[in-house]
PDB file of N, CA and C in Angstrom:
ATOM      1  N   UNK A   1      58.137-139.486  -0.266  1.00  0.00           N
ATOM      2  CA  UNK A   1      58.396-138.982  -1.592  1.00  0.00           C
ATOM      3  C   UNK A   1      57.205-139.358  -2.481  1.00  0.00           C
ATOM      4  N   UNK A   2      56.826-138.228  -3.348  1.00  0.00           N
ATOM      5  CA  UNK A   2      55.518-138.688  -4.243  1.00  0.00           C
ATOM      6  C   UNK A   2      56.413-139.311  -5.332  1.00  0.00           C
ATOM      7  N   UNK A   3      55.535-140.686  -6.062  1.00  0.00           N
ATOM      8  CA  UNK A   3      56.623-140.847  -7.001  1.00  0.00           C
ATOM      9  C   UNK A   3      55.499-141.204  -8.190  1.00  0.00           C
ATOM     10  N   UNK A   4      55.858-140.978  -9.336  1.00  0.00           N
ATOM     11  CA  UNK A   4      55.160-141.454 -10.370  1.00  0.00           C
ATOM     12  C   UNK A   4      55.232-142.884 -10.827  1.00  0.00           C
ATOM     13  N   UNK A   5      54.421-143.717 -11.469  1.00  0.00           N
ATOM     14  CA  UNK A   5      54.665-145.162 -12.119  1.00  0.00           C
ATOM     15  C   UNK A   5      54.366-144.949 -13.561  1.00  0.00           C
ATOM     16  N   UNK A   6      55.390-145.289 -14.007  1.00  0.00           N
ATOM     17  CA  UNK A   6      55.288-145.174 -15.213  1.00  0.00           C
ATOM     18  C   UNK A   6      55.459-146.314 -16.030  1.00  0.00           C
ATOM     19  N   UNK A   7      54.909-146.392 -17.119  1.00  0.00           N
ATOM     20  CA  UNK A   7      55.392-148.438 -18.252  1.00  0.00           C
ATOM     21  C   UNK A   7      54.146-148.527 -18.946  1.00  0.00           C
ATOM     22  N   UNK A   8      54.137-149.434 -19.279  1.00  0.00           N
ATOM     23  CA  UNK A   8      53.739-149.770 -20.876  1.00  0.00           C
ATOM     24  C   UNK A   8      52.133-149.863 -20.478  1.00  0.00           C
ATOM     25  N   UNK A   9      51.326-149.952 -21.059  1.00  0.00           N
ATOM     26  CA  UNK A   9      49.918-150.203 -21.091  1.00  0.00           C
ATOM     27  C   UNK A   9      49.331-150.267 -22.723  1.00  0.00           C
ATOM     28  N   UNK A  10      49.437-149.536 -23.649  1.00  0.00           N
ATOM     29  CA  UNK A  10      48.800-150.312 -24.520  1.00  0.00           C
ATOM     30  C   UNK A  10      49.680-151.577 -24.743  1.00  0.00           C
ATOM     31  N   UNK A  11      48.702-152.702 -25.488  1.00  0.00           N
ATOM     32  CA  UNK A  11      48.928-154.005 -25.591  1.00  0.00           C
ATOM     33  C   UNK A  11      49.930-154.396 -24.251  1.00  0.00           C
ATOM     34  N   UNK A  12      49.527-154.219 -23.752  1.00  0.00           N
ATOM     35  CA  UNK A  12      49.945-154.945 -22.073  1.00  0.00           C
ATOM     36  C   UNK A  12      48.825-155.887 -21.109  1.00  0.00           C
ATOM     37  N   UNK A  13      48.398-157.040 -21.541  1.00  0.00           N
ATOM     38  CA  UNK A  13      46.878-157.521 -20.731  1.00  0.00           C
ATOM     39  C   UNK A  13      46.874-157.059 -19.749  1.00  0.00           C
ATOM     40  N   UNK A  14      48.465-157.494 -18.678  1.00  0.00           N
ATOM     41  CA  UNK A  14      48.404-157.326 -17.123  1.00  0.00           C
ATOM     42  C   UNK A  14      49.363-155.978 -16.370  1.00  0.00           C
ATOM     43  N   UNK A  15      48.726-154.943 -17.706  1.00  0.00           N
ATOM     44  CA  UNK A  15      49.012-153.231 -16.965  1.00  0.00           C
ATOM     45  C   UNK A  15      48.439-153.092 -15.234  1.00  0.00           C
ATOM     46  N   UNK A  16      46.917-153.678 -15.311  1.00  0.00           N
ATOM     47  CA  UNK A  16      46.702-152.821 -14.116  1.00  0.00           C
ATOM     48  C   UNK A  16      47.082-153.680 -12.978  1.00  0.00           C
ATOM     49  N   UNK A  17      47.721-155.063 -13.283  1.00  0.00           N
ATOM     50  CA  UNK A  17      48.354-155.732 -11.964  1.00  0.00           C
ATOM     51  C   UNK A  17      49.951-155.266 -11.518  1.00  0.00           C
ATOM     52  N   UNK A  18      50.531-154.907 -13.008  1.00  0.00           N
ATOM     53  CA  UNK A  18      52.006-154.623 -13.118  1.00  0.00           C
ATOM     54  C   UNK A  18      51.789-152.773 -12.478  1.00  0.00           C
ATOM     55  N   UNK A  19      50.838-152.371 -12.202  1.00  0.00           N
ATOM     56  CA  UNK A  19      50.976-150.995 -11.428  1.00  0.00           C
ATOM     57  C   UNK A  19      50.435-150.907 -10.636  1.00  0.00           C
ATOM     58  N   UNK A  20      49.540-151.742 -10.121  1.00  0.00           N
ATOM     59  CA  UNK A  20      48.890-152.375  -8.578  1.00  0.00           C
ATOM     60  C   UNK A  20      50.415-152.575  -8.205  1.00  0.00           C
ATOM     61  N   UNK A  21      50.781-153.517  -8.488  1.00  0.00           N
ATOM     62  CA  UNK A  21      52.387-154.229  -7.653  1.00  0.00           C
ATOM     63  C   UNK A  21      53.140-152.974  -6.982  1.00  0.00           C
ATOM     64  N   UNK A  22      53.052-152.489  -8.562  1.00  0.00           N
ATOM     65  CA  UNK A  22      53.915-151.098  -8.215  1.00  0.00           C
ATOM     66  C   UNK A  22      53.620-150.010  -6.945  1.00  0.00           C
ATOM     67  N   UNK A  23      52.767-149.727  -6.833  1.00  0.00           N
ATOM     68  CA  UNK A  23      51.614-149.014  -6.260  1.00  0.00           C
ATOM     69  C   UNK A  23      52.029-149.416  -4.427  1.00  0.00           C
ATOM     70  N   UNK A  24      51.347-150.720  -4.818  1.00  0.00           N
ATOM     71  CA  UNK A  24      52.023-151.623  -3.432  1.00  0.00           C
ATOM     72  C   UNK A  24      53.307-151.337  -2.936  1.00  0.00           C
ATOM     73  N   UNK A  25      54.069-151.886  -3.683  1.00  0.00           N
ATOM     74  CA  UNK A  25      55.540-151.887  -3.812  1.00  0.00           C
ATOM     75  C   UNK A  25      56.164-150.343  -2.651  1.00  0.00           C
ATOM     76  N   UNK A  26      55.899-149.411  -3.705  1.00  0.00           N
ATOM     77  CA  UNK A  26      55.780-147.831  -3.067  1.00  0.00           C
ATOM     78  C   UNK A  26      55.488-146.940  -1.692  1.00  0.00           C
ATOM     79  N   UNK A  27      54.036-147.922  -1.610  1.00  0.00           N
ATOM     80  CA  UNK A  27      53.451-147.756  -0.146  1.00  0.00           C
ATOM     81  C   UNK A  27      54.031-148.662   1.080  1.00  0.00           C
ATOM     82  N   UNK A  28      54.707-149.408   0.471  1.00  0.00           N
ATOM     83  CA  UNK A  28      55.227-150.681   1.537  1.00  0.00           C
ATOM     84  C   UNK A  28      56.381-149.842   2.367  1.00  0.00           C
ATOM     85  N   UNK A  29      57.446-148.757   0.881  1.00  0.00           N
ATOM     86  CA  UNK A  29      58.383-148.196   1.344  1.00  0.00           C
ATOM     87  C   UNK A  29      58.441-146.924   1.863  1.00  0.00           C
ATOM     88  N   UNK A  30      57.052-146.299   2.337  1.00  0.00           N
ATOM     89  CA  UNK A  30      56.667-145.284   2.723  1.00  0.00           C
ATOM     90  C   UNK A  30      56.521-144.217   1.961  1.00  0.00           C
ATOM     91  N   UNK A  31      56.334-144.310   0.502  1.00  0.00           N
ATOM     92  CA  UNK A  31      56.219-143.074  -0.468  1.00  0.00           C
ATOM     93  C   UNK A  31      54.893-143.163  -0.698  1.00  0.00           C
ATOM     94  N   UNK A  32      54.502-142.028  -1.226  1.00  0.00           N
ATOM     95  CA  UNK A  32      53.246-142.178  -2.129  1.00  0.00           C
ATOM     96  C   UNK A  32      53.087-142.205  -3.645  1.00  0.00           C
ATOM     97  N   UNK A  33      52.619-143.230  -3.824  1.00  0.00           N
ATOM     98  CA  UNK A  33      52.612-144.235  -5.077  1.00  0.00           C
ATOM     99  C   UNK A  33      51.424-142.827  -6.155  1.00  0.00           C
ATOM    100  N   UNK A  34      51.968-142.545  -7.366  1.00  0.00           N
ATOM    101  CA  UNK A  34      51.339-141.941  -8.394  1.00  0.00           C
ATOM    102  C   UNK A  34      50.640-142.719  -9.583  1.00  0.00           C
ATOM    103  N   UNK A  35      49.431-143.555  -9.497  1.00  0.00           N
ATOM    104  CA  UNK A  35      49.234-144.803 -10.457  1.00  0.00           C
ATOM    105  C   UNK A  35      48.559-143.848 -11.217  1.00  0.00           C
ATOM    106  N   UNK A  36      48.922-143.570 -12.727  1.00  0.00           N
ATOM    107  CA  UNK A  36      48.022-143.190 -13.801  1.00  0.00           C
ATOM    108  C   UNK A  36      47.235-143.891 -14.256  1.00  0.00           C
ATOM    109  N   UNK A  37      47.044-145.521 -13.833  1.00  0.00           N
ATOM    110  CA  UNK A  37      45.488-145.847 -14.315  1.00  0.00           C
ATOM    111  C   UNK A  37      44.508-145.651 -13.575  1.00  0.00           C
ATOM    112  N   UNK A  38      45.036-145.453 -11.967  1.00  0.00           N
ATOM    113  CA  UNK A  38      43.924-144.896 -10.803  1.00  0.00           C
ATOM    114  C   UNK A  38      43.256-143.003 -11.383  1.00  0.00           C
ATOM    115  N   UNK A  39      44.253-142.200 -12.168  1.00  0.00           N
ATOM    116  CA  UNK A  39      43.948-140.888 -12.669  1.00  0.00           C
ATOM    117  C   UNK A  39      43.489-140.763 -13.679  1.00  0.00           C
ATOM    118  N   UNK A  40      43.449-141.565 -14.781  1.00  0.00           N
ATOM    119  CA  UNK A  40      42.712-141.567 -15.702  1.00  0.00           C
ATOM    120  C   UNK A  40      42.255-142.955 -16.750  1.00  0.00           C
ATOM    121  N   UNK A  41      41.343-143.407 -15.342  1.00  0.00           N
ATOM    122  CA  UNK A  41      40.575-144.694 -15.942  1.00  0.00           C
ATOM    123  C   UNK A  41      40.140-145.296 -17.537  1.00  0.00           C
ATOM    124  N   UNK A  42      40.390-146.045 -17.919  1.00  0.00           N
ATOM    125  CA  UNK A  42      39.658-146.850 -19.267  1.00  0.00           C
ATOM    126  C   UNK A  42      38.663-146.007 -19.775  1.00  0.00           C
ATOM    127  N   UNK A  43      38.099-145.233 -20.886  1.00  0.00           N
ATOM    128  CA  UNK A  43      37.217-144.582 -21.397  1.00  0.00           C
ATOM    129  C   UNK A  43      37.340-144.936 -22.427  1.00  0.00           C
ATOM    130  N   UNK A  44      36.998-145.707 -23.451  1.00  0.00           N
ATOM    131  CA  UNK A  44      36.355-145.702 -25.188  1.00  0.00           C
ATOM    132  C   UNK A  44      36.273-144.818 -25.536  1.00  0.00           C
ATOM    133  N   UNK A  45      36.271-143.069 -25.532  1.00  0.00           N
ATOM    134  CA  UNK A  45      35.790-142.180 -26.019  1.00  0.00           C
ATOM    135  C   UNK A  45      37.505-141.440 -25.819  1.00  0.00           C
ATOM    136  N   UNK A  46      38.152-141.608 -25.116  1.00  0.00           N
ATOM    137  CA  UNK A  46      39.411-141.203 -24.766  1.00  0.00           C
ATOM    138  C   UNK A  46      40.362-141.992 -26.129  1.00  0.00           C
ATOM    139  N   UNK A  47      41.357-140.942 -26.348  1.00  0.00           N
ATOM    140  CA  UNK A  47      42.662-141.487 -27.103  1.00  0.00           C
ATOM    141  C   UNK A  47      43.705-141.223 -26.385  1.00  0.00           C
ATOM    142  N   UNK A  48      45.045-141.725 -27.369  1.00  0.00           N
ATOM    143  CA  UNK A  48      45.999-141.936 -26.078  1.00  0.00           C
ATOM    144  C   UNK A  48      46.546-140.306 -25.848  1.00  0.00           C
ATOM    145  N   UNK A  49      46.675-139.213 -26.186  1.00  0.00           N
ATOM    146  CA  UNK A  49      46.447-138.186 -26.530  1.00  0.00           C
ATOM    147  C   UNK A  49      46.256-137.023 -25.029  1.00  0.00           C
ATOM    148  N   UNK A  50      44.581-137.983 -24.781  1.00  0.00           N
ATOM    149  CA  UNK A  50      44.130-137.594 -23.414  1.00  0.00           C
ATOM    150  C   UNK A  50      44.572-137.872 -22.405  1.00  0.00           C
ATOM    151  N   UNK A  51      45.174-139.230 -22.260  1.00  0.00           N
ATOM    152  CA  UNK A  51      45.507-139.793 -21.229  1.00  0.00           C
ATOM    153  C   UNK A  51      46.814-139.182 -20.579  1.00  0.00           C
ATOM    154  N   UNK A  52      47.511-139.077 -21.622  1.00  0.00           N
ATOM    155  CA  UNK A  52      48.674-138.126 -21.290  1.00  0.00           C
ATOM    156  C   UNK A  52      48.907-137.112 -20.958  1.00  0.00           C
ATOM    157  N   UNK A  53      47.768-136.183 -21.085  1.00  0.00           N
ATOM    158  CA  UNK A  53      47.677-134.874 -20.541  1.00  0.00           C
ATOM    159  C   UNK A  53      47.359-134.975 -19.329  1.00  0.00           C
ATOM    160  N   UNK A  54      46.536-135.607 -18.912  1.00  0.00           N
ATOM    161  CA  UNK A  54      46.481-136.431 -17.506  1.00  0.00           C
ATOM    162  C   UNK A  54      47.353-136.875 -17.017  1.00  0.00           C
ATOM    163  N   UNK A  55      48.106-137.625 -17.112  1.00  0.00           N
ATOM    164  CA  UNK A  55      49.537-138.657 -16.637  1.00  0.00           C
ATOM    165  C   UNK A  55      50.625-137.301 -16.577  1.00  0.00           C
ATOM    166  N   UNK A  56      50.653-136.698 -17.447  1.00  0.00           N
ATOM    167  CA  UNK A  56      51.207-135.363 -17.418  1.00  0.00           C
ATOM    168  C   UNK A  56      51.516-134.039 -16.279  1.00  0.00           C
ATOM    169  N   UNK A  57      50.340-134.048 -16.566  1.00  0.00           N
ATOM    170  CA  UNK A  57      49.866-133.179 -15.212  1.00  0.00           C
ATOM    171  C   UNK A  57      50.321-133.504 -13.915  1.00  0.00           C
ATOM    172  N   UNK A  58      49.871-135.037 -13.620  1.00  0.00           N
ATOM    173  CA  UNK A  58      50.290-135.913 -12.144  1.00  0.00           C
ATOM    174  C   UNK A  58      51.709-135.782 -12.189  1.00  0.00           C
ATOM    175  N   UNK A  59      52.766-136.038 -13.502  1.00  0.00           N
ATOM    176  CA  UNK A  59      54.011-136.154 -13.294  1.00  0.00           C
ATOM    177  C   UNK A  59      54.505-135.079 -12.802  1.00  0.00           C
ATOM    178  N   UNK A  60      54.083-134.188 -13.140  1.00  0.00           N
ATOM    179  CA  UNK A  60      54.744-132.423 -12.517  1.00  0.00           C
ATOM    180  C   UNK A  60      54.656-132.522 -11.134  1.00  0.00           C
ATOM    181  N   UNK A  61      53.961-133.038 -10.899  1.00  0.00           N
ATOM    182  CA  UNK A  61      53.677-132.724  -8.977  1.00  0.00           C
ATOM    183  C   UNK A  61      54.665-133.784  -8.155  1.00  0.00           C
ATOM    184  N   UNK A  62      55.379-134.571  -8.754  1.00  0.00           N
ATOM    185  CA  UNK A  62      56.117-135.694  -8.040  1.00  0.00           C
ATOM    186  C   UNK A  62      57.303-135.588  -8.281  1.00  0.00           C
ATOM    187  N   UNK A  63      57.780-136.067  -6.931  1.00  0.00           N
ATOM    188  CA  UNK A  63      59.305-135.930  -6.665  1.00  0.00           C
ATOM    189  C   UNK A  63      60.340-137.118  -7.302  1.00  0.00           C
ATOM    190  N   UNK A  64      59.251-137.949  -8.127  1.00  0.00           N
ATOM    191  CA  UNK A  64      60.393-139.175  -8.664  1.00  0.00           C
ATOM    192  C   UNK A  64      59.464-139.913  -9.696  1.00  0.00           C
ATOM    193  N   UNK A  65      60.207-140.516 -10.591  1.00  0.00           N
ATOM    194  CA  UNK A  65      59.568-141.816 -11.281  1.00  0.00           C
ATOM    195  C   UNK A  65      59.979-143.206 -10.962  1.00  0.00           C
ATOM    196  N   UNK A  66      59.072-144.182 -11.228  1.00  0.00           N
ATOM    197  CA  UNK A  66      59.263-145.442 -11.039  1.00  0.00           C
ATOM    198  C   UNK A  66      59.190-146.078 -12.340  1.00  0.00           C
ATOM    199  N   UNK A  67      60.375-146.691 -13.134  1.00  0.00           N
ATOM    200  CA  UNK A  67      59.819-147.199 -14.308  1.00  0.00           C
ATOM    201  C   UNK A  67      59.392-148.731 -14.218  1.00  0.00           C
ATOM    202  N   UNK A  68      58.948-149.357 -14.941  1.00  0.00           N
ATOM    203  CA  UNK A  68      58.372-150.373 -14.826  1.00  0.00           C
ATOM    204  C   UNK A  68      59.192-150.968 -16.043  1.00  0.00           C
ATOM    205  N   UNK A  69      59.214-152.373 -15.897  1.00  0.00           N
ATOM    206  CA  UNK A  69      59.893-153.441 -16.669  1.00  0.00           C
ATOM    207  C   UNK A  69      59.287-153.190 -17.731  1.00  0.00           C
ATOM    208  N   UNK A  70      59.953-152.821 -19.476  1.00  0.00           N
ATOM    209  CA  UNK A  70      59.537-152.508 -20.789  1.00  0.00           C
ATOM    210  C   UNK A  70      58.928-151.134 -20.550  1.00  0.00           C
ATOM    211  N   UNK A  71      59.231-150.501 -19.896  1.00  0.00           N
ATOM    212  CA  UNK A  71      59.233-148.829 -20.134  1.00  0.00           C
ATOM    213  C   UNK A  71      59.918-148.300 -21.300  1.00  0.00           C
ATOM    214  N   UNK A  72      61.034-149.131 -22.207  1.00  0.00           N
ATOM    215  CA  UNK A  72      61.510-148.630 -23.133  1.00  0.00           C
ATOM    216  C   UNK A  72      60.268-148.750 -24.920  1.00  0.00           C
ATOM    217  N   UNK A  73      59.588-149.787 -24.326  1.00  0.00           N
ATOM    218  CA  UNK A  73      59.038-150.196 -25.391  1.00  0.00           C
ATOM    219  C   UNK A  73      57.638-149.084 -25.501  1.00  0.00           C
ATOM    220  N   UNK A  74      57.323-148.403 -24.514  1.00  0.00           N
ATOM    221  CA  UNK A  74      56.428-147.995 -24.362  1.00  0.00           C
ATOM    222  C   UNK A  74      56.374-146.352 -25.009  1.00  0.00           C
ATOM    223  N   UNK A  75      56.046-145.689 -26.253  1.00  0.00           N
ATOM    224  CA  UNK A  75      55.611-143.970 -26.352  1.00  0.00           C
ATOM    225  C   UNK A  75      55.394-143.098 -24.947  1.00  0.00           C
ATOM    226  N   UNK A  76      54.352-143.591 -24.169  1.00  0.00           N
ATOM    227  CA  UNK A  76      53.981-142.852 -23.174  1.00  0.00           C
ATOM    228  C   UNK A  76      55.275-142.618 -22.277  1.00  0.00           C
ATOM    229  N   UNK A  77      56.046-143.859 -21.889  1.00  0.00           N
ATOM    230  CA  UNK A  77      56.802-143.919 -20.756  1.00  0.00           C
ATOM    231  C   UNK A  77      58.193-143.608 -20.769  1.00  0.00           C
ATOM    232  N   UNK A  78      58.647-143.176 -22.564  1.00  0.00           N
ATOM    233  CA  UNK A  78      59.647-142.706 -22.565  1.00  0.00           C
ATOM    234  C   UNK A  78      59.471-141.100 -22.821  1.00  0.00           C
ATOM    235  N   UNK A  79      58.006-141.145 -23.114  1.00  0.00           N
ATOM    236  CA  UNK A  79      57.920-139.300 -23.007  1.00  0.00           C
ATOM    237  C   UNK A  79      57.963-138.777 -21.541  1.00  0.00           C
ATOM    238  N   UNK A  80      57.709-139.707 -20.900  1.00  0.00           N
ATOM    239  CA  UNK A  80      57.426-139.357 -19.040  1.00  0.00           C
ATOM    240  C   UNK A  80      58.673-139.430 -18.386  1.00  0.00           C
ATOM    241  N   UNK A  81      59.295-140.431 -19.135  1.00  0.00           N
ATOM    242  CA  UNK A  81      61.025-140.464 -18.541  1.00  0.00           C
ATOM    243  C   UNK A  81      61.902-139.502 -18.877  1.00  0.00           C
ATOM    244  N   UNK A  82      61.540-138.510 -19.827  1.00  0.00           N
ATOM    245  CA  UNK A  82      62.620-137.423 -20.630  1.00  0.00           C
ATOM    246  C   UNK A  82      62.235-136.666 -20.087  1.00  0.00           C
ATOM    247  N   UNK A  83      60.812-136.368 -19.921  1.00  0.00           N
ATOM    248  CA  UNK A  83      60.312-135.089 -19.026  1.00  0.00           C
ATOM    249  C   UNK A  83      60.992-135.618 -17.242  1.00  0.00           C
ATOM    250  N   UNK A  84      61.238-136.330 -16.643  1.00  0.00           N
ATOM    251  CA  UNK A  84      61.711-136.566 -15.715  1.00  0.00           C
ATOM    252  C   UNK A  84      62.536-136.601 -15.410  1.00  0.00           C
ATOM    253  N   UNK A  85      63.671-136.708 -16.777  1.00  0.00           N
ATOM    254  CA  UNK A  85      64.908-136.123 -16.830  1.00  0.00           C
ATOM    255  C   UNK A  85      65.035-134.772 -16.779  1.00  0.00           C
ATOM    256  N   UNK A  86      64.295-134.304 -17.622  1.00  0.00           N
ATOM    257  CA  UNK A  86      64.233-132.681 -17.632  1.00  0.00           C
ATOM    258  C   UNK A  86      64.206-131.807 -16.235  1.00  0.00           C
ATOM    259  N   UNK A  87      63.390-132.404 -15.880  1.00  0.00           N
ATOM    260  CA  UNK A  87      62.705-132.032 -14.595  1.00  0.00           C
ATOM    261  C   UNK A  87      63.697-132.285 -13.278  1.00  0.00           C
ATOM    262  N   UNK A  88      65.053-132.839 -13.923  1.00  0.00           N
ATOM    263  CA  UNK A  88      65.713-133.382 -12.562  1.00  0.00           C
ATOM    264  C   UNK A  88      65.049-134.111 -11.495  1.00  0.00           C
ATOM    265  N   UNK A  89      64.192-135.147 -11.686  1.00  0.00           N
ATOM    266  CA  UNK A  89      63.200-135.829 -11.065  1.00  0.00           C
ATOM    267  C   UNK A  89      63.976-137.457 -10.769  1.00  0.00           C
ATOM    268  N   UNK A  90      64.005-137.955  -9.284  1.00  0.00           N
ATOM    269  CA  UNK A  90      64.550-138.961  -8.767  1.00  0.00           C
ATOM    270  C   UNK A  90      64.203-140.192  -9.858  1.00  0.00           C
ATOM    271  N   UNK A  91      64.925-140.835 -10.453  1.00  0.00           N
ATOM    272  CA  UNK A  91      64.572-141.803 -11.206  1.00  0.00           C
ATOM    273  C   UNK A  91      64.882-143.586 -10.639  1.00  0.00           C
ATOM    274  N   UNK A  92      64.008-144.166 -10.871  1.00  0.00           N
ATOM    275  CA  UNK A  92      64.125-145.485  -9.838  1.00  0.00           C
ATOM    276  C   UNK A  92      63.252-146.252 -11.286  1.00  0.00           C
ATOM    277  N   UNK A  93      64.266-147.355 -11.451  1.00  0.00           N
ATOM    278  CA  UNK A  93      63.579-148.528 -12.158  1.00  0.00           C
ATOM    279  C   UNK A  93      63.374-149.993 -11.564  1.00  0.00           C
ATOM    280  N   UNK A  94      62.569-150.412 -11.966  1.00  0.00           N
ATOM    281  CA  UNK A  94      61.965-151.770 -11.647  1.00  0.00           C
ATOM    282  C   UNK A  94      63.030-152.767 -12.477  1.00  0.00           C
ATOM    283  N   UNK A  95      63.993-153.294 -11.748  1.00  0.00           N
ATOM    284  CA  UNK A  95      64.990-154.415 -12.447  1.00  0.00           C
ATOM    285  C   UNK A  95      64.464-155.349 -13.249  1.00  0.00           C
ATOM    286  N   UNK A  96      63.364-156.190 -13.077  1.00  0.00           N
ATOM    287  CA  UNK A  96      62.946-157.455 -13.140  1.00  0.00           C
ATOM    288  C   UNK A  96      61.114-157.328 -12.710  1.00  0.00           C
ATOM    289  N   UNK A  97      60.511-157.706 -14.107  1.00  0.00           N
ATOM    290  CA  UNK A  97      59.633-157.857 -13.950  1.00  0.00           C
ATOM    291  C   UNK A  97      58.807-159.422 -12.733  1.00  0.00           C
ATOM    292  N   UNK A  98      57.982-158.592 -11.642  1.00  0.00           N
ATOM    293  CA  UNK A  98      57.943-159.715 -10.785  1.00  0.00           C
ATOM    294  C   UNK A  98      56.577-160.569 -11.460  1.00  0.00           C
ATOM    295  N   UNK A  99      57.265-162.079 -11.235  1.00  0.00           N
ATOM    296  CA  UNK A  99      57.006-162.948 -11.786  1.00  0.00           C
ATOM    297  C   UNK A  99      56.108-163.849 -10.913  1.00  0.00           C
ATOM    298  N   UNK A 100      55.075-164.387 -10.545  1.00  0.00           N
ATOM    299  CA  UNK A 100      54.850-165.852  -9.730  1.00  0.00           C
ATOM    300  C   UNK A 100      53.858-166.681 -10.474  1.00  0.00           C
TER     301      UNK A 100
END
């Protein structure tokens, strides 16, 4: 199953470990993991605007989302979760942010 990752990234320090995990996580269970920071990398010249049209795009093509711990707190990840509702798209959340 292709699945999207979706959660918070602005003001998040440890976004790209909390969707590495994820990423991992995904591939461990035989899906293929959709990381939007692997699709549209860090750019200074980018707003959040862009990124989403990007993250966007990837979400259409996948058969599920993965939310990530504080996906509620996040603009991006509750626009990606409604469209994934919309979309009748498998929805799977992350219980508990993993901790060590």
């Amino acid at each position: 199953m292709k699945v999207y990752i979706s959660g918070p990234i602005t003001n998040n320090p440890d976004y790209m470990k909390d969707f590495q995990d994820a990423e991992d996580l995904l591939l461990k269970e035989g899906n293929v993991p959709v990381n939007p920071t692997k699709i549209s990398p860090y750019n200074k010249k980018k707003v959040w605007s862009d990124y989403m049209k990007d993250d966007i795009k990837a979400l259409m093509d996948c058969d599920a989302i993965y939310l990530l711990h504080g996906w509620t707190e996040s603009r991006g990840a509750r626009l990606e979760h409604e469209l994934a509702v919309i979309l009748d798209l498998k929805i799977f959340a992350e219980l508990v942010k993993n901790v060590q």
